[in-house]
Protein backbone atom coordinates (compact mmCIF):
# COMPACT_ATOMS: atom_id res chain seq x y z
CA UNK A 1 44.38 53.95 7.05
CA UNK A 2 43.87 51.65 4.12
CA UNK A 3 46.44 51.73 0.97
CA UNK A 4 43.40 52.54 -1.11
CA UNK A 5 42.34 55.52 0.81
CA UNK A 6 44.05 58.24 -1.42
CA UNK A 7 43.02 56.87 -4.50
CA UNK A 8 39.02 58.05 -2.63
CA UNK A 9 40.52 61.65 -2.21
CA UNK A 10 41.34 62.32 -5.90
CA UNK A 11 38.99 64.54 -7.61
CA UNK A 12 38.14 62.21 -10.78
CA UNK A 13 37.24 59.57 -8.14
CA UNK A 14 34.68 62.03 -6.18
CA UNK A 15 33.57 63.54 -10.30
CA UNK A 16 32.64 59.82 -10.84
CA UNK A 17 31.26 59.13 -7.70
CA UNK A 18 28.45 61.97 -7.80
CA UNK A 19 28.31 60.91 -11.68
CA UNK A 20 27.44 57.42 -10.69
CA UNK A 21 24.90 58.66 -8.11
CA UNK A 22 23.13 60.44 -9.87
CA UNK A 23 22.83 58.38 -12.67
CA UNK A 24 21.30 55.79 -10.51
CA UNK A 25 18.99 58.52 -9.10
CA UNK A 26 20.66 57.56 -5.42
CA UNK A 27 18.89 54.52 -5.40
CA UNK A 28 20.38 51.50 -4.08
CA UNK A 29 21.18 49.46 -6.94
CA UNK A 30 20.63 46.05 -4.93
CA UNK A 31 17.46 46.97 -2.84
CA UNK A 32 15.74 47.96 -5.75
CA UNK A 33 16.50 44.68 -7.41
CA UNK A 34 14.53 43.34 -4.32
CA UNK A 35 11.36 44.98 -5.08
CA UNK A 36 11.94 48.22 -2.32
CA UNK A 37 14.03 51.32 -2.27
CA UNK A 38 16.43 52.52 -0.09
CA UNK A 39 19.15 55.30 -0.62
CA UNK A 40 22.23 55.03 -1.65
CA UNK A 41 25.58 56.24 -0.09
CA UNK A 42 27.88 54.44 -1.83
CA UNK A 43 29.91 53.64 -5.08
CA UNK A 44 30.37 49.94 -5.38
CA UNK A 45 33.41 48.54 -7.52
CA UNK A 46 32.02 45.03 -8.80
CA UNK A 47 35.62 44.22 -9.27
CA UNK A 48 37.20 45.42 -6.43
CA UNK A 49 39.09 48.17 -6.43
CA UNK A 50 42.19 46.75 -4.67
CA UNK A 51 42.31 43.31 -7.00
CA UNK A 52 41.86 45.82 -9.88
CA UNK A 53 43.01 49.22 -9.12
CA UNK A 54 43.55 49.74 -13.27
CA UNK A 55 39.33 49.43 -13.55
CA UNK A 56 39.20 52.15 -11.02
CA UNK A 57 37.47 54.88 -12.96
CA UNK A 58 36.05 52.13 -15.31
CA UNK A 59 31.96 52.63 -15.22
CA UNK A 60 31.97 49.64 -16.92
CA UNK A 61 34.20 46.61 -17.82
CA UNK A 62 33.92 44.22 -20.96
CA UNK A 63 29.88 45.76 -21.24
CA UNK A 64 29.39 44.99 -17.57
CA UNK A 65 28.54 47.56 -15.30
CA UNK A 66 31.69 47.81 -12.79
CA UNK A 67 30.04 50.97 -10.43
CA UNK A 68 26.65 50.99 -8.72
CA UNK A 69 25.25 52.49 -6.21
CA UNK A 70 24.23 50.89 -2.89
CA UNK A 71 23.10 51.83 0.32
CA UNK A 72 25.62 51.19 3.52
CA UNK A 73 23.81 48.15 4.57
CA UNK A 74 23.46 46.34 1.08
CA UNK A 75 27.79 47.42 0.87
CA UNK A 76 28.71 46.09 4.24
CA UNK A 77 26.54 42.76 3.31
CA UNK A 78 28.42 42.57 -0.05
CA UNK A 79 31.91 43.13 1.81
CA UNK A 80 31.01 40.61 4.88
CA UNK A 81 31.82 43.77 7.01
CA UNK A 82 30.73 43.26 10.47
CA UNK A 83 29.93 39.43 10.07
CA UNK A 84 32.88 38.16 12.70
CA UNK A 85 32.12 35.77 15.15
CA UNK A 86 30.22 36.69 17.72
CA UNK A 87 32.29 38.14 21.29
CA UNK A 88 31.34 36.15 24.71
CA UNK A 89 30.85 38.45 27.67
CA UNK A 90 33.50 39.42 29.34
CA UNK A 91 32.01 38.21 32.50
CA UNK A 92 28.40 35.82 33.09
CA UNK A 93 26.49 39.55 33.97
CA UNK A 94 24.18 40.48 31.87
CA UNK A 95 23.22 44.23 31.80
């Protein structure tokens, strides 16, 4: 479990959440900057959340928005998840 996991449970997190969804009429943010839509699951923090957890609930920061809403794949491409180097087989078969 990450530190920042309870801070996600609290009920003005989840209030802002939905508030930032449907603002952005759960469309991704990022794909629709690309010309295409795409739905969006998640609340992005521009500045992240655990360099900045006092810009938490902050919509926006210095007139900048700080939340938008993505879909997973535009989030996990923003956060490098899933981009580790690729695992050799564990043996030469290939099934």
């Amino acid at each position: 479990m990450r530190k920042t996991d309870p801070f996600y449970l609290t009920r003005a997190w989840r209030k802002l959440r939905k508030e930032v969804l449907e603002g952005d009429r759960y469309e991704c943010q990022q794909c629709k900057a690309r010309g295409y839509y795409r739905r969006a699951t998640h609340v992005h923090h521009v500045l992240h959340y655990e360099k900045y957890p006092q810009y938490g609930l902050a919509k926006a920061v210095n007139g900048e928005r700080n939340l938008i809403s993505l879909c997973f794949e535009c989030h996990a491409e923003i956060h490098k998840y899933g981009t580790g180097a690729k695992k050799e087989p564990l043996t030469e078969e290939r099934w």
